[in-house]
N, C-alpha and C. Protein backbone atom coordinates (compact mmCIF):
# COMPACT_ATOMS: atom_id res chain seq x y z
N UNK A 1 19.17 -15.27 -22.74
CA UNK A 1 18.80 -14.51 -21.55
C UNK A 1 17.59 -15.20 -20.90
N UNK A 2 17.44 -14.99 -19.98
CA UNK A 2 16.59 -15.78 -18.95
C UNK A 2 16.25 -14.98 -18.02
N UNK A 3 14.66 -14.71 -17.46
CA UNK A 3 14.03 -13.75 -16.66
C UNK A 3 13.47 -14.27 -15.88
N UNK A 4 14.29 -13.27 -14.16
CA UNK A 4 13.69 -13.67 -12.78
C UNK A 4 12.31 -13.73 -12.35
N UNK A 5 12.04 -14.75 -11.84
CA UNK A 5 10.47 -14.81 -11.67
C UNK A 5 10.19 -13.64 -10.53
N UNK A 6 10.79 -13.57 -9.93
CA UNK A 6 11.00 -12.14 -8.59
C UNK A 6 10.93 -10.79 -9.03
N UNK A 7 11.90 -10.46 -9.69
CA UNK A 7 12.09 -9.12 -9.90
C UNK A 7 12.12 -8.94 -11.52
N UNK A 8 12.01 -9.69 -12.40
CA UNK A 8 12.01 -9.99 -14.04
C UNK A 8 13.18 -9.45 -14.94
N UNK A 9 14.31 -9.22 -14.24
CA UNK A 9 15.57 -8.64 -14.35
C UNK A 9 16.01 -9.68 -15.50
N UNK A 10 16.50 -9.14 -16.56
CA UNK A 10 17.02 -10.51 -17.69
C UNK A 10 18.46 -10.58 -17.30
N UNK A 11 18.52 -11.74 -17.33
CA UNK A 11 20.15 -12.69 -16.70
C UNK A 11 20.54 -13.08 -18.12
N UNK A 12 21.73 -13.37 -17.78
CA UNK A 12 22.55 -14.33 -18.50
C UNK A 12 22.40 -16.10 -18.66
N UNK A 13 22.13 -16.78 -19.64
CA UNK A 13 21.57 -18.02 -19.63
C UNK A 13 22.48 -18.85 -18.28
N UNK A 14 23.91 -18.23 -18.48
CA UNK A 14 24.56 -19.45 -17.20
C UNK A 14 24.18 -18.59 -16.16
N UNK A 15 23.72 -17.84 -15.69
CA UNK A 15 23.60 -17.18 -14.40
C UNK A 15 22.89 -18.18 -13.61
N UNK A 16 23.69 -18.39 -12.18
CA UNK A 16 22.82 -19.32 -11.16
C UNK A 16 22.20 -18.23 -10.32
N UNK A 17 22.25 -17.21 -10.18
CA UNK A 17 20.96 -16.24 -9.50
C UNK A 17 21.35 -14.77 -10.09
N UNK A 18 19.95 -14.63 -9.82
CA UNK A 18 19.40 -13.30 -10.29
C UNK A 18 20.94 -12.12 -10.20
N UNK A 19 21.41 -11.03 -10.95
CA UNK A 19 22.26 -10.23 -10.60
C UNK A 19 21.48 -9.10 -9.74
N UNK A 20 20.11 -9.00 -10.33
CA UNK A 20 19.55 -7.64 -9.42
C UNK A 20 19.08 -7.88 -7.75
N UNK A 21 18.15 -9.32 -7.54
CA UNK A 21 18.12 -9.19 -6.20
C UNK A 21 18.47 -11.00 -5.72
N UNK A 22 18.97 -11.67 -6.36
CA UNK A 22 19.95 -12.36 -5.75
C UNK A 22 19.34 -14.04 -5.75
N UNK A 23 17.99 -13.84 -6.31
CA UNK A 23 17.10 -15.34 -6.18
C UNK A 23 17.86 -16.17 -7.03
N UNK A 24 17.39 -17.58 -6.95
CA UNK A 24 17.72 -18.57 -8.38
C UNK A 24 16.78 -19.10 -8.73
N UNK A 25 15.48 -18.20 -9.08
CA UNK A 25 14.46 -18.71 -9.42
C UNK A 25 14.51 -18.53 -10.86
N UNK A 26 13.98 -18.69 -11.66
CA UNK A 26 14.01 -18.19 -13.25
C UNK A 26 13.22 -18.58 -13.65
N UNK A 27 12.20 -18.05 -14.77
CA UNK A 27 11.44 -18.25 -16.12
C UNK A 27 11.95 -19.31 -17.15
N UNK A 28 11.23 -20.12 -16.68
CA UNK A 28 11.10 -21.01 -18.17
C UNK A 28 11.17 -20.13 -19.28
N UNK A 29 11.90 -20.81 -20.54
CA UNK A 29 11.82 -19.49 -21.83
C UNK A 29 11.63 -20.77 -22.48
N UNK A 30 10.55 -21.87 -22.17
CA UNK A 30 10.36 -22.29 -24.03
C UNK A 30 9.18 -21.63 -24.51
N UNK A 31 9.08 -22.07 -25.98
CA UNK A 31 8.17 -21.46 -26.64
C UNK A 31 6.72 -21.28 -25.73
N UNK A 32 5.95 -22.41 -26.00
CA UNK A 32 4.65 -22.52 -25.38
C UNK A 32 4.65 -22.17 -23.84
N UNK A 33 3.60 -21.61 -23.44
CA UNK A 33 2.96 -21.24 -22.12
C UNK A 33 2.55 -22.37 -21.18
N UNK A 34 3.15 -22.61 -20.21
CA UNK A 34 2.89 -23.98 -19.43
C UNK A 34 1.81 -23.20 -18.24
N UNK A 35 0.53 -24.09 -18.53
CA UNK A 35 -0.34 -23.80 -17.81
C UNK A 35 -0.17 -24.26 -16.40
N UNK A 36 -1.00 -23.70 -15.12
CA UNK A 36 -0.56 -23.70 -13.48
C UNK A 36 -1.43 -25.40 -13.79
N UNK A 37 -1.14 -26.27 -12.94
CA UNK A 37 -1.42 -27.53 -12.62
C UNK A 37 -2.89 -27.34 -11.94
N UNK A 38 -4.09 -28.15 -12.59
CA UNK A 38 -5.07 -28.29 -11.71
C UNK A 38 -6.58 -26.92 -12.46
N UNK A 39 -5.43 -26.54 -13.71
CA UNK A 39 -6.86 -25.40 -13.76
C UNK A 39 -6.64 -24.62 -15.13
N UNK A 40 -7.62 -24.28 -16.59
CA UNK A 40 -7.16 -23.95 -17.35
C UNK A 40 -7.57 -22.00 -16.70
N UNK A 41 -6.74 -21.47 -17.33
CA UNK A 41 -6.64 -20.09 -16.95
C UNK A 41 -7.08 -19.53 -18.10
N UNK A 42 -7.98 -18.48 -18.44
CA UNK A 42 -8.98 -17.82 -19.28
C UNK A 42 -7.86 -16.71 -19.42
N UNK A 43 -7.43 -16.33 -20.79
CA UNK A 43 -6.43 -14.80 -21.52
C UNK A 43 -7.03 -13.98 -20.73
N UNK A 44 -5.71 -13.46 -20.30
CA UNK A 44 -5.77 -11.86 -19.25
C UNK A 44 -6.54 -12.40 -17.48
N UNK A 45 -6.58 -13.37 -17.30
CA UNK A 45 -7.48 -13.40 -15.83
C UNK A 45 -6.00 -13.80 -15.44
N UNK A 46 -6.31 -12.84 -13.74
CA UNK A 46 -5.38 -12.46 -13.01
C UNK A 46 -5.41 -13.37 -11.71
N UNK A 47 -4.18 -13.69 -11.49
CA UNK A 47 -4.63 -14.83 -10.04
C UNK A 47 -3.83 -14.08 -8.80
N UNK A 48 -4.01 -14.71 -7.88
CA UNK A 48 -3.53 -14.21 -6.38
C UNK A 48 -1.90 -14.23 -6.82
N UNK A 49 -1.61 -15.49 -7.25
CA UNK A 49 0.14 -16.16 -7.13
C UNK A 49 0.61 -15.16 -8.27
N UNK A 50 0.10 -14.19 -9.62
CA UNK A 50 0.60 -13.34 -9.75
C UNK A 50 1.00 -11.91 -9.84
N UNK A 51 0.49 -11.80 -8.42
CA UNK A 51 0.58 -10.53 -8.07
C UNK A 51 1.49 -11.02 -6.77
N UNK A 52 1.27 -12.04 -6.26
CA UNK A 52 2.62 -12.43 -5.01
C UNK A 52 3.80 -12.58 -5.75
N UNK A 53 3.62 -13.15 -6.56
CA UNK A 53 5.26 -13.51 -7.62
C UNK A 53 6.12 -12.49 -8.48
N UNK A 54 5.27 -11.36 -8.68
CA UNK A 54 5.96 -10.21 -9.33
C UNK A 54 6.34 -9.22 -8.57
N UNK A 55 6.72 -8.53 -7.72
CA UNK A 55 6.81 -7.54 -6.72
C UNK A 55 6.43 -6.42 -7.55
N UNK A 56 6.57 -5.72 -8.45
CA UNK A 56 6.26 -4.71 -9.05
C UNK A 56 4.51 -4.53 -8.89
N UNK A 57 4.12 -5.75 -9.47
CA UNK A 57 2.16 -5.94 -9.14
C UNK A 57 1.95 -6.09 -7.76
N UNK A 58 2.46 -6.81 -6.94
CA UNK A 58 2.49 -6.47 -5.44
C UNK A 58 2.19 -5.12 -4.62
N UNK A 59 3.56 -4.40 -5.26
CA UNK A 59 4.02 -3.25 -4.45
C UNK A 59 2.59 -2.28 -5.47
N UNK A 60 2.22 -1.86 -6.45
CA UNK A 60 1.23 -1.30 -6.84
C UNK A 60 0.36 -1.92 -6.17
N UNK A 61 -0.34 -3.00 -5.84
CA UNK A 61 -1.70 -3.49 -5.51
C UNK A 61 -1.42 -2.65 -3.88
N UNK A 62 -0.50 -3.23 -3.36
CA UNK A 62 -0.65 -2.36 -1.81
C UNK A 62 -0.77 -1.00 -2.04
N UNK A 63 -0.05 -0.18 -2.76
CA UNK A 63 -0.46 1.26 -3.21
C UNK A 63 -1.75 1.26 -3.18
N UNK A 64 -2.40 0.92 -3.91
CA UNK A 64 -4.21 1.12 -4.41
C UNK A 64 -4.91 0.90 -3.03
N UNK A 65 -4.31 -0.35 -2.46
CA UNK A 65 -5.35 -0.63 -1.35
C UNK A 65 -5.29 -0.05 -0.29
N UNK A 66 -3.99 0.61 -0.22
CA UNK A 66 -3.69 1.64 0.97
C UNK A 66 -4.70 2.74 0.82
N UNK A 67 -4.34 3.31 -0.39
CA UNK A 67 -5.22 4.37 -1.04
C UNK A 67 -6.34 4.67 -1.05
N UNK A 68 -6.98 3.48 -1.51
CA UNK A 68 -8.95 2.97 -1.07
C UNK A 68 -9.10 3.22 0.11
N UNK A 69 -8.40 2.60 0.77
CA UNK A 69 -8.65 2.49 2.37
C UNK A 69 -8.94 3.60 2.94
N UNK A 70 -7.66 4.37 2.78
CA UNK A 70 -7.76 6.31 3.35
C UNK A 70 -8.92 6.87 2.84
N UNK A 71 -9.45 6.91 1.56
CA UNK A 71 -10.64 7.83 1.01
C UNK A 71 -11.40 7.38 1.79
N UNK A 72 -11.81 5.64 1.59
CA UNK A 72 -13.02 5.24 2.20
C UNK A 72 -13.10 6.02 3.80
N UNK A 73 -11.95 5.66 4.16
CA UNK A 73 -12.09 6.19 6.13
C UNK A 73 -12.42 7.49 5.97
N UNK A 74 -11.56 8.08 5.11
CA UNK A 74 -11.90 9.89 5.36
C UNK A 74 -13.63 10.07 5.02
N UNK A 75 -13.90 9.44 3.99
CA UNK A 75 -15.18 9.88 4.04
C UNK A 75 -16.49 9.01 3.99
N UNK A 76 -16.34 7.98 5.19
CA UNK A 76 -17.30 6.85 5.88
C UNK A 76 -18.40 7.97 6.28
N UNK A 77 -18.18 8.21 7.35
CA UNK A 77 -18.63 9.01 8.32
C UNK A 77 -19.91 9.84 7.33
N UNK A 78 -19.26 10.54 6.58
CA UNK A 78 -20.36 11.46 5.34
C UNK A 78 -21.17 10.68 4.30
N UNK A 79 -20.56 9.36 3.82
CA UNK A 79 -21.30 8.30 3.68
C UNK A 79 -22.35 7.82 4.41
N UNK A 80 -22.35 7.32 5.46
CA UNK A 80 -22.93 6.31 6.65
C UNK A 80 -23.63 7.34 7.90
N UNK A 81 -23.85 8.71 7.14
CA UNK A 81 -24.14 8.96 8.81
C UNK A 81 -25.53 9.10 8.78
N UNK A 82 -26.46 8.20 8.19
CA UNK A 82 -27.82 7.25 8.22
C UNK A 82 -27.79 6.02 9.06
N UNK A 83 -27.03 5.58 8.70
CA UNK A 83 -26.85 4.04 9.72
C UNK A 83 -25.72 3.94 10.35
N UNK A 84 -25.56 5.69 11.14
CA UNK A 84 -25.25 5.13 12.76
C UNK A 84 -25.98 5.94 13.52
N UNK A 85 -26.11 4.80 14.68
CA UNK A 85 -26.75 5.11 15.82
C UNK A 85 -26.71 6.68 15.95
N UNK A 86 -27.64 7.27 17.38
CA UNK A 86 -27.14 8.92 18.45
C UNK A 86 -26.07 8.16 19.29
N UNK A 87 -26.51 7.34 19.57
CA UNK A 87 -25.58 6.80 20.78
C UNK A 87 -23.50 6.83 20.04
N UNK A 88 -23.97 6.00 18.73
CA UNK A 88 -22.21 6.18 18.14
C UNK A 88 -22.17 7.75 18.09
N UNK A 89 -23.08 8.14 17.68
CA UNK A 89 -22.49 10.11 17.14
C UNK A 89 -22.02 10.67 18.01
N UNK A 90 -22.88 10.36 19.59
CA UNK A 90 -22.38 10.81 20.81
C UNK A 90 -20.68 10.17 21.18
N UNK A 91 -20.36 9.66 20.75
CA UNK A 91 -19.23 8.15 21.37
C UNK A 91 -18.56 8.97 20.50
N UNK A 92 -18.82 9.19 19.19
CA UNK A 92 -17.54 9.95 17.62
C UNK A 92 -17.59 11.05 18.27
N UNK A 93 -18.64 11.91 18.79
CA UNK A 93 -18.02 13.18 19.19
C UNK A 93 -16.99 13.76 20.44
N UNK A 94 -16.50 12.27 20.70
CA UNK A 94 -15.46 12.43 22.03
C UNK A 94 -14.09 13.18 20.68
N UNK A 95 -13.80 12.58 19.87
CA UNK A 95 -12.74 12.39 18.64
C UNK A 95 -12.45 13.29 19.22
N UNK A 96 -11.13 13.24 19.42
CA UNK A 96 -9.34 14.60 20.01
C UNK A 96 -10.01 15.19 20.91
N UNK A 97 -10.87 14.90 21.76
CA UNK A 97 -10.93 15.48 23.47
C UNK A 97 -9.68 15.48 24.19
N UNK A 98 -9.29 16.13 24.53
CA UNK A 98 -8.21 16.75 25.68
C UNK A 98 -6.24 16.17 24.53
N UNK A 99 -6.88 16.36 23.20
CA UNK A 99 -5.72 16.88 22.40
C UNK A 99 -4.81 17.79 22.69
N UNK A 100 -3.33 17.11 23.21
CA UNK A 100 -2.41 18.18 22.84
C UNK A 100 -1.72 19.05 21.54
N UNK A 101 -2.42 18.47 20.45
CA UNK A 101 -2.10 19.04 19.09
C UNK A 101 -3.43 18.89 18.21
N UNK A 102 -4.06 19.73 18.53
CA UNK A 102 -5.42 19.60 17.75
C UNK A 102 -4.98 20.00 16.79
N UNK A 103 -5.66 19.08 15.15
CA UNK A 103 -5.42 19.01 14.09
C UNK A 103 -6.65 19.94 13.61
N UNK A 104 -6.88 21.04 12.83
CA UNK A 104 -7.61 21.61 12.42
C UNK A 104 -8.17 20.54 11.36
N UNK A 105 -9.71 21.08 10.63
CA UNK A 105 -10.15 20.22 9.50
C UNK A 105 -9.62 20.45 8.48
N UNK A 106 -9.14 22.06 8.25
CA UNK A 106 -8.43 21.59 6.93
C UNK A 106 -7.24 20.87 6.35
N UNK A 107 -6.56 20.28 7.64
CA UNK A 107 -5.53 20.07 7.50
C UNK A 107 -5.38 18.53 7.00
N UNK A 108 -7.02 17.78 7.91
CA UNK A 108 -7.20 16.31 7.02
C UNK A 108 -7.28 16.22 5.70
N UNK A 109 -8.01 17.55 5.02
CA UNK A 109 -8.14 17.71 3.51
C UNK A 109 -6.92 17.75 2.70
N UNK A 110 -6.05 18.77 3.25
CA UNK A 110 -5.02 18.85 2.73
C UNK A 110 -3.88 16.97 2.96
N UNK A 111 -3.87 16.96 3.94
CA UNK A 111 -3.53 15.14 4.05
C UNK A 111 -4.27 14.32 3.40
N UNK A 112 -5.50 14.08 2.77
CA UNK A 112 -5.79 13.70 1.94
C UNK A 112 -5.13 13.55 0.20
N UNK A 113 -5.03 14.95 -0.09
CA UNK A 113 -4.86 14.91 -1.18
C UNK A 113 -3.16 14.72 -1.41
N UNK A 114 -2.57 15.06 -0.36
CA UNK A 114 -0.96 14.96 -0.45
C UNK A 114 -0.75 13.48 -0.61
N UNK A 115 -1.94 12.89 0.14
CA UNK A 115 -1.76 11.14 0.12
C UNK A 115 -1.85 10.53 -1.25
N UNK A 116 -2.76 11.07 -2.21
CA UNK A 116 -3.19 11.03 -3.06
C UNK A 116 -1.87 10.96 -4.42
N UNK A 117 -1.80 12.04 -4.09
CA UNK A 117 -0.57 12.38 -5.46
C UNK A 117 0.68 11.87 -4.50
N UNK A 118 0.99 11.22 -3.55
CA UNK A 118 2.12 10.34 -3.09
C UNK A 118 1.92 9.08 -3.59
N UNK A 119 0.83 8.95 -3.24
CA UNK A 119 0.50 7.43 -3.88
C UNK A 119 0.58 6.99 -5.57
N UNK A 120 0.36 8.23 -6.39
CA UNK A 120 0.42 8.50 -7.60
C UNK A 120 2.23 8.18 -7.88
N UNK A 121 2.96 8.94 -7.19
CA UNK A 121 4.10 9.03 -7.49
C UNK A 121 5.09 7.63 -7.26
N UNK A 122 3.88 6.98 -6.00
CA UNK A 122 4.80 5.56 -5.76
C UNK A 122 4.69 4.78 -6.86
N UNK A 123 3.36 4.93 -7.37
CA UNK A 123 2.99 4.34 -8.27
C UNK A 123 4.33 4.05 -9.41
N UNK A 124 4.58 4.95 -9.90
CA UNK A 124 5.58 5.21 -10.92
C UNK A 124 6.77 5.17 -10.13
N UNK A 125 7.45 4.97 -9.38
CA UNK A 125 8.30 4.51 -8.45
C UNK A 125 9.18 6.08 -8.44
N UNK A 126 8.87 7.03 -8.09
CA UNK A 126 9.13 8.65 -8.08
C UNK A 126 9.95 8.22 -6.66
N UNK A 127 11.33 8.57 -6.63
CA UNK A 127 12.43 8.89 -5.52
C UNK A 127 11.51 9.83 -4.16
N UNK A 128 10.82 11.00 -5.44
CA UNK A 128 10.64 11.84 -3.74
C UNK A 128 9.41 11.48 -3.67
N UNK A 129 8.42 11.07 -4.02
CA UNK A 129 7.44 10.29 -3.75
C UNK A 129 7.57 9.80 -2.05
N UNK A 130 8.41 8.39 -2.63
CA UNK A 130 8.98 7.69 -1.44
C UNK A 130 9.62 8.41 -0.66
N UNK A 131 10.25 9.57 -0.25
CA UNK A 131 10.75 10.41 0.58
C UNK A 131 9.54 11.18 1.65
N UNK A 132 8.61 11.58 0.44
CA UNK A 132 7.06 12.62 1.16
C UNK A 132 6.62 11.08 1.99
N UNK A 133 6.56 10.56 1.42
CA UNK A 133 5.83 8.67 2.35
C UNK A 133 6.29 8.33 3.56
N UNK A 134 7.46 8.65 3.37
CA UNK A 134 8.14 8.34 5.00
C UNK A 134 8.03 9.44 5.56
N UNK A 135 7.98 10.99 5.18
CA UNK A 135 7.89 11.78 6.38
C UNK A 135 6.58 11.84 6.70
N UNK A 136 5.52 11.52 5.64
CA UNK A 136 3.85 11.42 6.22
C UNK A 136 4.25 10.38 7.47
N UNK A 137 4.34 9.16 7.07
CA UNK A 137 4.53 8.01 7.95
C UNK A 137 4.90 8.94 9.26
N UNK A 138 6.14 9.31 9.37
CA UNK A 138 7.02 9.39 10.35
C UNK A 138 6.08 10.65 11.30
N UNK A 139 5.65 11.22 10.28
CA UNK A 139 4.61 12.35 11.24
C UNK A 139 3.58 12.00 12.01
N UNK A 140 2.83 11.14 11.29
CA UNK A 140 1.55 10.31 12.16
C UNK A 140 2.06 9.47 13.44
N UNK A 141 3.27 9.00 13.13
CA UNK A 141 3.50 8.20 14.21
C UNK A 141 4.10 9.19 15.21
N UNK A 142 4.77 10.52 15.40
CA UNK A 142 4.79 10.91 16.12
C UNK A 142 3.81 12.11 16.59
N UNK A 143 2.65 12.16 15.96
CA UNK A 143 1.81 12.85 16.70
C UNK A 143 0.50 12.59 16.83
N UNK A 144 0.66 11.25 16.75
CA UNK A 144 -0.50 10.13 16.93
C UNK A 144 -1.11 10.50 18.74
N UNK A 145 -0.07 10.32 18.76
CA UNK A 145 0.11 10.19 20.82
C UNK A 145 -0.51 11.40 21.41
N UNK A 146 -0.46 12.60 20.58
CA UNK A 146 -0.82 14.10 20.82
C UNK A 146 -2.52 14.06 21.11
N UNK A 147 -3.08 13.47 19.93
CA UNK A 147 -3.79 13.58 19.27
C UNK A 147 -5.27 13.30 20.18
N UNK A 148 -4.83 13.33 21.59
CA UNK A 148 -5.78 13.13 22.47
C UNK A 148 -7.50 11.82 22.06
N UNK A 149 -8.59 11.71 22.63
CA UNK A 149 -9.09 10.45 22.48
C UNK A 149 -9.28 10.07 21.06
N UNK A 150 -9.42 8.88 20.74
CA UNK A 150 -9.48 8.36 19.59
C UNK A 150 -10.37 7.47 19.14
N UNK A 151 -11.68 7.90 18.96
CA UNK A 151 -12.81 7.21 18.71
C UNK A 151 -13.49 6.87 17.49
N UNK A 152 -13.46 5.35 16.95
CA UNK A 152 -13.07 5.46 15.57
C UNK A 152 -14.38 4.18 15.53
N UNK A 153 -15.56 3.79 13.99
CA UNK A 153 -16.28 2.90 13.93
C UNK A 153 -15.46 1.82 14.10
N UNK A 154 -16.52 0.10 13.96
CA UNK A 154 -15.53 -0.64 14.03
C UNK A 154 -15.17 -1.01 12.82
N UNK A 155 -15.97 -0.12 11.39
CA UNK A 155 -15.84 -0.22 9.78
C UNK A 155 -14.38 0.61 9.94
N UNK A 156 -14.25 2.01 10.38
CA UNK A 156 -13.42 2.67 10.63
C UNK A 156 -11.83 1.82 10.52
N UNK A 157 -11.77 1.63 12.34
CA UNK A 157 -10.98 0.97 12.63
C UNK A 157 -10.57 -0.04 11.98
N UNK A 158 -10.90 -0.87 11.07
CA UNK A 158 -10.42 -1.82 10.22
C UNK A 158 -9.58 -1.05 9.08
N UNK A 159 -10.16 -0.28 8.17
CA UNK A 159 -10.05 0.40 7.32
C UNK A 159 -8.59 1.32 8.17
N UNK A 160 -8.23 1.74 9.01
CA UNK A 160 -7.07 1.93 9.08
C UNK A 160 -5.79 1.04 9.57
N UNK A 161 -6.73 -0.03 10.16
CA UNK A 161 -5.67 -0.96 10.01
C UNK A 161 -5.48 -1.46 8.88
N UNK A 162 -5.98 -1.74 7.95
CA UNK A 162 -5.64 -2.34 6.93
C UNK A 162 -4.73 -0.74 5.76
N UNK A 163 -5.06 0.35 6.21
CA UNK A 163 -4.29 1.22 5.92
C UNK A 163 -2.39 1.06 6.31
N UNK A 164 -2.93 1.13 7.76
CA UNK A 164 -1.51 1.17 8.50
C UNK A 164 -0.39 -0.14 7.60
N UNK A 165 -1.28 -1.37 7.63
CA UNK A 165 -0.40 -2.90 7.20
C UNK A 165 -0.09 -2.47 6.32
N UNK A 166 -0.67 -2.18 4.87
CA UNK A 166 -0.53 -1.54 3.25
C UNK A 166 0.75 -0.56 3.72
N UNK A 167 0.29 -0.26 4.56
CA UNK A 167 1.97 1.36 4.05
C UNK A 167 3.04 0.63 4.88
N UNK A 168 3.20 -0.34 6.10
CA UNK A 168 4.03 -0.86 6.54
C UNK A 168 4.63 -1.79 5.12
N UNK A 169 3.80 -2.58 4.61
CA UNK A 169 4.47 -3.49 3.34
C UNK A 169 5.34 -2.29 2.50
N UNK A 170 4.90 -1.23 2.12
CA UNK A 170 5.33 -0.26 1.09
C UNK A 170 6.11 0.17 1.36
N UNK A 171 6.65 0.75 3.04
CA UNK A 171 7.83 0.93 3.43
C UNK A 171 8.77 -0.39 3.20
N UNK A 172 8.86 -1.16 3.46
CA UNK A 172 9.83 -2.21 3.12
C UNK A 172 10.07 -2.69 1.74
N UNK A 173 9.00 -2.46 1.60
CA UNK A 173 9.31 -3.01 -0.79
C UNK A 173 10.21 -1.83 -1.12
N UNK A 174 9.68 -0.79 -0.56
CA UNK A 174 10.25 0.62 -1.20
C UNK A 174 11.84 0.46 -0.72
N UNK A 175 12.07 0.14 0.13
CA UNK A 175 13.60 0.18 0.50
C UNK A 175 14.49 -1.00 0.12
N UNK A 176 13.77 -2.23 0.11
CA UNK A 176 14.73 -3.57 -0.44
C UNK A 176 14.78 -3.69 -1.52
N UNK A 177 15.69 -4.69 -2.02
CA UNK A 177 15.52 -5.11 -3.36
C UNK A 177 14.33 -6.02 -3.55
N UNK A 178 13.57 -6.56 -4.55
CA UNK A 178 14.01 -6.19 -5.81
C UNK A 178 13.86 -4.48 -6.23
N UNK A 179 12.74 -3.52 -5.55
CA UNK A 179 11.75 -2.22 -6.18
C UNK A 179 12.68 -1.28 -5.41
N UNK A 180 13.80 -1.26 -4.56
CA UNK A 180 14.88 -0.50 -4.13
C UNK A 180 15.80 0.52 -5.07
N UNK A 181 16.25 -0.27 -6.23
CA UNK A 181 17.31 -0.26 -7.48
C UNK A 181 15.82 1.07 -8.37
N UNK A 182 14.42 0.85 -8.62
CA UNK A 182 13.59 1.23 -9.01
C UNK A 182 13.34 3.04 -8.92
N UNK A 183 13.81 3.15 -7.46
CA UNK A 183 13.33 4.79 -7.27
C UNK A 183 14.38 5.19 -7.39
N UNK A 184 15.61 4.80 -7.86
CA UNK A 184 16.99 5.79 -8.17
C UNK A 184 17.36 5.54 -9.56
């Protein structure tokens, strides 16, 4: 047997690609550990190329960082509100002026924590996990537009873009192969 460097699915020694998501990449299976060219690697230290090369460590690392991201944004503001300006407080206090769907506060709390234990569940690759993920998704994006002005730091604003990218990757891992076969 012989294991995909992609998805780590064990093949059959004659297999010319993967049966689960279709690569012809494969794992060396001799004995000894062939070190990466150019660098000895210290037991247990983790590199960039394997967390790109495994999708399973991938698709968790975007989980986490999505995750970070949201706490940090939700609670910058209660953090940092020493080092910002009157002038930004005045500028943040435009936030959902002339909103057609004003979002009450408790309702960010409660979106918080739903994010929380979704993210938990992707984690472990939970079916309805990934189901609550897309209708969060699918909700923000349609009542984003409602949500009247939108005045955000420029720590902020990063922090949800780098939110938004993280859950765009997670929607697509979550639905293709190889981590597709995973939530059913």
């Amino acid at each position: 047997m012989k294991p995909c460097t992609y998805c780590g699915k064990e093949n059959e020694d004659v297999a010319a690609t993967c049966t689960a998501c279709g690569t012809n990449s494969f794992k060396m299976t001799t004995d000894a550990p062939v070190a990466p060219r150019g660098a000895e690697r210290a037991e247990g230290e983790l590199q960039l190329r394997d967390i790109l090369t495994d999708p399973v460590r991938l698709f968790r690392t975007l989980v986490v960082t999505s995750t970070v991201a949201y706490v940090i944004w939700f609670f910058q503001l209660l953090l940092a509100n020493r080092l910002i300006s009157q002038g930004t407080w005045d500028a943040l206090s435009w936030q959902g002026f002339g909103a057609l769907l004003p979002m009450p506060p408790a309702f960010g709390w409660l979106f918080l924590v739903l994010f929380a234990a979704v993210a938990v569940g992707l984690w472990t690759f939970s079916k309805s996990a990934r189901l609550v993920f897309v209708a969060l998704s699918v909700f923000w994006i349609l009542t984003a537009p409602l949500g009247g002005v939108q005045v955000q730091t420029a720590f902020g604003s990063f922090l949800l873009l780098l939110t938004n990218l993280a859950d765009g990757a997670i929607l697509v891992m979550a639905y293709t192969a190889p981590l597709k076969g995973r939530f059913e």
